[in-house]
C-alpha atoms as a PDB file:
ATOM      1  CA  UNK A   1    -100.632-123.305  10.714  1.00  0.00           C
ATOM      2  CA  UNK A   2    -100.861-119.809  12.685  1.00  0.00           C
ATOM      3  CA  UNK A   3     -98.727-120.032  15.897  1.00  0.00           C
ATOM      4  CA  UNK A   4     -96.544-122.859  14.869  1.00  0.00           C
ATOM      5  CA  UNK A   5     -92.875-122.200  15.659  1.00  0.00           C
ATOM      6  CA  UNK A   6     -90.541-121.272  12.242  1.00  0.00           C
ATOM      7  CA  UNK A   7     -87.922-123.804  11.384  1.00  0.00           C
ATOM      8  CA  UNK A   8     -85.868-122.222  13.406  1.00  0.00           C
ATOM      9  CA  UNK A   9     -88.209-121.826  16.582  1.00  0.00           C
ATOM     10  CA  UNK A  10     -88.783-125.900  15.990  1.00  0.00           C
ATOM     11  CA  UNK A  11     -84.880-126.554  16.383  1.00  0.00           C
ATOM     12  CA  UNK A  12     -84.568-124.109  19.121  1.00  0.00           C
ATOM     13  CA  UNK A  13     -87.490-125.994  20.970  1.00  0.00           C
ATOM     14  CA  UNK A  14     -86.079-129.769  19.911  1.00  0.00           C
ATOM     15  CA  UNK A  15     -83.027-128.141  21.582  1.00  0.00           C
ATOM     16  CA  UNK A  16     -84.635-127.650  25.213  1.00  0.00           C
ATOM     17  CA  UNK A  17     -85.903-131.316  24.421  1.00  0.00           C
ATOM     18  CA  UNK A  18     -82.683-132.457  23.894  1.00  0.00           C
ATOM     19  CA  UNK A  19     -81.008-131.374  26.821  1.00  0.00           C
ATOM     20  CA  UNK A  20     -83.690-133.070  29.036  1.00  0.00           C
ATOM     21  CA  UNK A  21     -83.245-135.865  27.806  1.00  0.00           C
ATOM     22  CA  UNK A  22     -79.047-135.634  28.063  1.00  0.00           C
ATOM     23  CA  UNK A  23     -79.562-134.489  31.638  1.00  0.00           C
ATOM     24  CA  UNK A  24     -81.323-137.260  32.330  1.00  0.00           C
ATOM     25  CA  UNK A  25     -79.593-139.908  30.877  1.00  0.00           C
ATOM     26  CA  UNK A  26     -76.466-138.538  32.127  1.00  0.00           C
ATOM     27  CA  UNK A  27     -77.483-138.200  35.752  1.00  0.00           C
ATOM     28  CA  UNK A  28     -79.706-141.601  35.324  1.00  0.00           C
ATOM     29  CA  UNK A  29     -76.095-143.764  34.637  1.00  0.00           C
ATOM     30  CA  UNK A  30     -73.974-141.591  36.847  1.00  0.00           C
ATOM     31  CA  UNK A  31     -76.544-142.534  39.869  1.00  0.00           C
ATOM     32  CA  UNK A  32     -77.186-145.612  38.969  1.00  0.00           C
ATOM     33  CA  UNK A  33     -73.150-146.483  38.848  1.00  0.00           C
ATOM     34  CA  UNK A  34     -72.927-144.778  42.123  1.00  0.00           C
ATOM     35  CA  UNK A  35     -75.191-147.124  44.146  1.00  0.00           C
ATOM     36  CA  UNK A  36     -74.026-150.210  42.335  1.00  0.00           C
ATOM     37  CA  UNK A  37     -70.868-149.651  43.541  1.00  0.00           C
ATOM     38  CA  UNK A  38     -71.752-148.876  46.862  1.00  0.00           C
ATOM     39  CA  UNK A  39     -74.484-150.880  47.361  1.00  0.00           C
ATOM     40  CA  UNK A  40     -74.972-153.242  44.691  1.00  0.00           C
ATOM     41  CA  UNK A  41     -78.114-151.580  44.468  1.00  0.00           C
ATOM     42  CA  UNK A  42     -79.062-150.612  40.976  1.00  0.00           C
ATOM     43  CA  UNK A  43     -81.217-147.461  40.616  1.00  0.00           C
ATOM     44  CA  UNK A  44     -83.971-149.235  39.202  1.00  0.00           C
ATOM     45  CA  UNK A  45     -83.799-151.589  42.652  1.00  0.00           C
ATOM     46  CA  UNK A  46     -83.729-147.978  44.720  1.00  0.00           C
ATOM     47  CA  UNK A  47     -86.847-147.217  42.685  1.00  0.00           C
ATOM     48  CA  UNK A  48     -88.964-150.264  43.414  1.00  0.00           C
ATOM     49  CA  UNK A  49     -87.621-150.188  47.001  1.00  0.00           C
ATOM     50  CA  UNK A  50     -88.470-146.479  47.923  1.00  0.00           C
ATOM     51  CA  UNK A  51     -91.349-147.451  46.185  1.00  0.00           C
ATOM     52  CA  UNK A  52     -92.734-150.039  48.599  1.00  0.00           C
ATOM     53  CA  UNK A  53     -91.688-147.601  51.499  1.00  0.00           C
ATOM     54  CA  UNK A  54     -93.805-145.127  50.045  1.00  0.00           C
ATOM     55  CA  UNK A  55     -97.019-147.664  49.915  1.00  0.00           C
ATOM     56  CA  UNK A  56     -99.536-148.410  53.100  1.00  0.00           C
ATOM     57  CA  UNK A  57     -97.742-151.732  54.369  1.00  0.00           C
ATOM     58  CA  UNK A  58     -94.853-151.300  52.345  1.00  0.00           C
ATOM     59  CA  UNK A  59     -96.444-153.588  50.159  1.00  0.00           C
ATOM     60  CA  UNK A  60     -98.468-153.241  46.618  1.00  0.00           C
ATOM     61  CA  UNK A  61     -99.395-155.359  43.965  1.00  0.00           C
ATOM     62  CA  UNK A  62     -97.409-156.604  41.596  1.00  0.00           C
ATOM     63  CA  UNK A  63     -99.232-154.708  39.087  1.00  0.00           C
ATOM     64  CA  UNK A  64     -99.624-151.726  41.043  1.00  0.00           C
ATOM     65  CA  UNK A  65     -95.676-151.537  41.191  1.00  0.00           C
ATOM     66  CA  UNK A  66     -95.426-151.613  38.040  1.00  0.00           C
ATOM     67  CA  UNK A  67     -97.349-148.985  37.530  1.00  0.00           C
ATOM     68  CA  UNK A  68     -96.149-147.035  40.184  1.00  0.00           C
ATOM     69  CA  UNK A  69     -92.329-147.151  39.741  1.00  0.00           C
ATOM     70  CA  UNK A  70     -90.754-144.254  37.539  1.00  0.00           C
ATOM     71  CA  UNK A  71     -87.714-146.139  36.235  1.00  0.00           C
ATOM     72  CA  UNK A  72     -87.665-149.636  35.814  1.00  0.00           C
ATOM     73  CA  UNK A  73     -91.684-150.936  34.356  1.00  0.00           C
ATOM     74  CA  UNK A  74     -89.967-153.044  32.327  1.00  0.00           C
ATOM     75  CA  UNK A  75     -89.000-156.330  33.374  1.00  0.00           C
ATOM     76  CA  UNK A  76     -90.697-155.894  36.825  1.00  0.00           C
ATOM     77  CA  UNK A  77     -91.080-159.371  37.353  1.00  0.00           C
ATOM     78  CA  UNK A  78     -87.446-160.510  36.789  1.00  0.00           C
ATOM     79  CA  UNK A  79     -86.027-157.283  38.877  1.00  0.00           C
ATOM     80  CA  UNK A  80     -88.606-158.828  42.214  1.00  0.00           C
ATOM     81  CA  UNK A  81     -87.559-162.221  41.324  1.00  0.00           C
ATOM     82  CA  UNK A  82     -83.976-160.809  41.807  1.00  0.00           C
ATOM     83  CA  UNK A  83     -84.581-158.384  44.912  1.00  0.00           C
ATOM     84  CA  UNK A  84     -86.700-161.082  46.522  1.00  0.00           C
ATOM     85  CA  UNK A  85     -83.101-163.359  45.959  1.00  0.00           C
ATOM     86  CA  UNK A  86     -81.356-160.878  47.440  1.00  0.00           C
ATOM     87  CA  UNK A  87     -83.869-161.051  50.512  1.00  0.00           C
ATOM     88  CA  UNK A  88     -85.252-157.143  50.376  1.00  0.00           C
ATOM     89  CA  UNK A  89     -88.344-158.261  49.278  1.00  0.00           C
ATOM     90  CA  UNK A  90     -90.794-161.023  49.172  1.00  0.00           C
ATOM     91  CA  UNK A  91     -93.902-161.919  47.918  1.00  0.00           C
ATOM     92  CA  UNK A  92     -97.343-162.737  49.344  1.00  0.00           C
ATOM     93  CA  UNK A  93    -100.701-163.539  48.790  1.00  0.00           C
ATOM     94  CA  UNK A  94    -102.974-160.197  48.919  1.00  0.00           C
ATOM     95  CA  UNK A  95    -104.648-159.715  52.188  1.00  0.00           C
ATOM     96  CA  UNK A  96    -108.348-158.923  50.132  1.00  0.00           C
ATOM     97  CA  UNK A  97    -107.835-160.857  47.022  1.00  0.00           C
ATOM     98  CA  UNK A  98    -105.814-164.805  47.499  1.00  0.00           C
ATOM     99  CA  UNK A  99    -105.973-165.162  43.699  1.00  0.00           C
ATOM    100  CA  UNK A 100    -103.541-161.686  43.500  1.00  0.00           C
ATOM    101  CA  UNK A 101     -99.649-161.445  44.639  1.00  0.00           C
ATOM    102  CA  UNK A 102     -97.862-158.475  46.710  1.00  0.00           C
ATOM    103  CA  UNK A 103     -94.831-157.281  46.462  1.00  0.00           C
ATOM    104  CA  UNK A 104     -93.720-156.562  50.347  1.00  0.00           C
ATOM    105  CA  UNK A 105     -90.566-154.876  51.472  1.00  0.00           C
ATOM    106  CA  UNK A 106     -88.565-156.647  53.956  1.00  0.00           C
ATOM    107  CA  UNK A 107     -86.489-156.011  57.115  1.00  0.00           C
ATOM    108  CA  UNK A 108     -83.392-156.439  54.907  1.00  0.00           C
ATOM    109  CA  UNK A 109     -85.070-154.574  52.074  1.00  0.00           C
ATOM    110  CA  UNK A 110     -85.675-151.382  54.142  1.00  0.00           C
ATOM    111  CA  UNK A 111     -82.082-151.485  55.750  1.00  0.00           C
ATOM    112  CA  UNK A 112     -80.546-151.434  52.388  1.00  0.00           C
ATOM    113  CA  UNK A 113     -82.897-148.891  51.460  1.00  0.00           C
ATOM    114  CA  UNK A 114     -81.601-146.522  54.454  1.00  0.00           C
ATOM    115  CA  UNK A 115     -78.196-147.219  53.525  1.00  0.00           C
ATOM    116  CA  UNK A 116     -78.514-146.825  49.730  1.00  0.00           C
ATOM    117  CA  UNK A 117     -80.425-143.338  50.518  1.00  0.00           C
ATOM    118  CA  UNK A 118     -77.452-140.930  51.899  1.00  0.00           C
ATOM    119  CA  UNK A 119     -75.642-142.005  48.872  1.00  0.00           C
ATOM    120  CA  UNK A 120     -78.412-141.314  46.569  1.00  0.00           C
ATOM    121  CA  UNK A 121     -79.133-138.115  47.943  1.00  0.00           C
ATOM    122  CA  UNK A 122     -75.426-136.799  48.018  1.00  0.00           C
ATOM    123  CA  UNK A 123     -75.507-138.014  44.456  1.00  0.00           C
ATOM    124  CA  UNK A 124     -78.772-135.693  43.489  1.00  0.00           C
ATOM    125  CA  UNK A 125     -76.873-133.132  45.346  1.00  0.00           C
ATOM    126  CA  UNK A 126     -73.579-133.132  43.876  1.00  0.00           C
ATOM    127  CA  UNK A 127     -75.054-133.757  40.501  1.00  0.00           C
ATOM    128  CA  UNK A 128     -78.033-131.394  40.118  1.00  0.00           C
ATOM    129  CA  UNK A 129     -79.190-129.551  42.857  1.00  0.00           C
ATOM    130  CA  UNK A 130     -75.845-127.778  43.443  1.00  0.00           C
ATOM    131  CA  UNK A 131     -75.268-126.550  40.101  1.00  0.00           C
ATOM    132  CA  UNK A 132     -78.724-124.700  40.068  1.00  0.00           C
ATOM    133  CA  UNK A 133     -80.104-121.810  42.804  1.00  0.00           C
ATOM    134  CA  UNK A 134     -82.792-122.552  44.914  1.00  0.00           C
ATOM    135  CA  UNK A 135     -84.951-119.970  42.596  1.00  0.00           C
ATOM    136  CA  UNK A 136     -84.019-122.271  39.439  1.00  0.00           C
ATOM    137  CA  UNK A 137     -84.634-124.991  41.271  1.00  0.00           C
ATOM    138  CA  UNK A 138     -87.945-123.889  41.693  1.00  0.00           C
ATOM    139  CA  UNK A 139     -88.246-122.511  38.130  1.00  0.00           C
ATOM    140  CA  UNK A 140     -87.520-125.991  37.052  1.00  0.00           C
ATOM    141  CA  UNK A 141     -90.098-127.368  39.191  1.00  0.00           C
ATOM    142  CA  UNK A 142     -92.611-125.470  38.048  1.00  0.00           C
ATOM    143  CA  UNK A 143     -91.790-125.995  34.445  1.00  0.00           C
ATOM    144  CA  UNK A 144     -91.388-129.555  34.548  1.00  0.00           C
ATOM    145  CA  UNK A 145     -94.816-129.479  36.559  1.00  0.00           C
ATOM    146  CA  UNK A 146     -96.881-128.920  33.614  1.00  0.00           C
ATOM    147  CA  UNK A 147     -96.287-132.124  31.785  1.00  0.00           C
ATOM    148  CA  UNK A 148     -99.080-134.441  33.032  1.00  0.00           C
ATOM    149  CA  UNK A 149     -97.534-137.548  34.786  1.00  0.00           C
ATOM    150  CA  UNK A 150     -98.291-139.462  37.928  1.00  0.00           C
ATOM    151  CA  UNK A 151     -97.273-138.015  41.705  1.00  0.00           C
ATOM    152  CA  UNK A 152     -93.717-138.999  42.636  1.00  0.00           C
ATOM    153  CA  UNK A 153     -92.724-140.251  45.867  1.00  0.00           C
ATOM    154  CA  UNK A 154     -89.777-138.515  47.597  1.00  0.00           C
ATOM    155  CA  UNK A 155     -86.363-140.814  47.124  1.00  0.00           C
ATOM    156  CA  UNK A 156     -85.711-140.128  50.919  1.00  0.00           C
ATOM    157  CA  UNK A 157     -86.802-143.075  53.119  1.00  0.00           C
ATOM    158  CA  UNK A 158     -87.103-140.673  55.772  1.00  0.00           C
ATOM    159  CA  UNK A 159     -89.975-139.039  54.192  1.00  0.00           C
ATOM    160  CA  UNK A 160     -91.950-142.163  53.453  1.00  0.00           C
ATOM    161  CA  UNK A 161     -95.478-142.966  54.934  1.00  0.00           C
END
């Protein structure tokens, strides 16, 4: 096959690979530790909450979240049933549709939220932003920006709609 990569060139490649994947698991636990600890949060809560911040109304459907979120699609049901038991969010009837169910953030849900979010973000910085220059940073952005995938929303409350 003409412009395959060698044996070699495949390894090399798998390699790059590889080391995504480490990062991310890596930073993915250490986070996710982090605000369980500090704010019985896990990331996968942050996620869905930052997530309804991010949404007109702070609210979306239940499938819509699930769709939406970046780390937790799995088992969206069970983590609402548990947020919504914790009080930071609830659900309700959609506003256009009675026969479909919203996800809403709460009062409680965006407090937690702001409180959860300078930990977070000291976390991203401590753990991968500092160790890189703002030029890698952006060389890493850029890179990463070429596999197709859904827009992100920021994981700062402050910059939500």
């Amino acid at each position: 096959m003409a412009g395959a990569p060698s044996t070699n060139g495949r390894v090399r490649h798998l390699a790059a690979w590889e080391s995504l994947l480490r990062a991310h698991a890596s930073l993915f636990r250490e986070l996710d530790a982090e605000l369980q600890a500090t704010h019985a949060l896990s990331l996968g809560d942050y996620d869905v909450l930052i997530t309804l911040a991010n949404a007109p109304g702070a609210r979306l459907r239940m499938r819509e979240l699930a769709d939406r979120v970046i780390l937790s699609r799995s088992g969206i049901t069970r983590r609402i049933d548990r947020l919504e038991g914790a009080g930071l969010v609830c659900r309700e009837r959609a506003r256009d549709d009675g026969r479909s169910i919203d996800a809403v953030l709460t009062d409680a849900g965006r407090e937690r939220l702001h409180a959860a979010a300078p930990t977070h973000l000291a976390g991203i910085q401590a753990r991968f932003l500092a160790r890189y220059s703002d030029e890698e940073l952006s060389t890493i952005s850029a890179l990463l920006d070429r596999v197709p995938g859904e827009p992100v929303p920021s994981c700062d409350p402050e910059a939500a709609a």
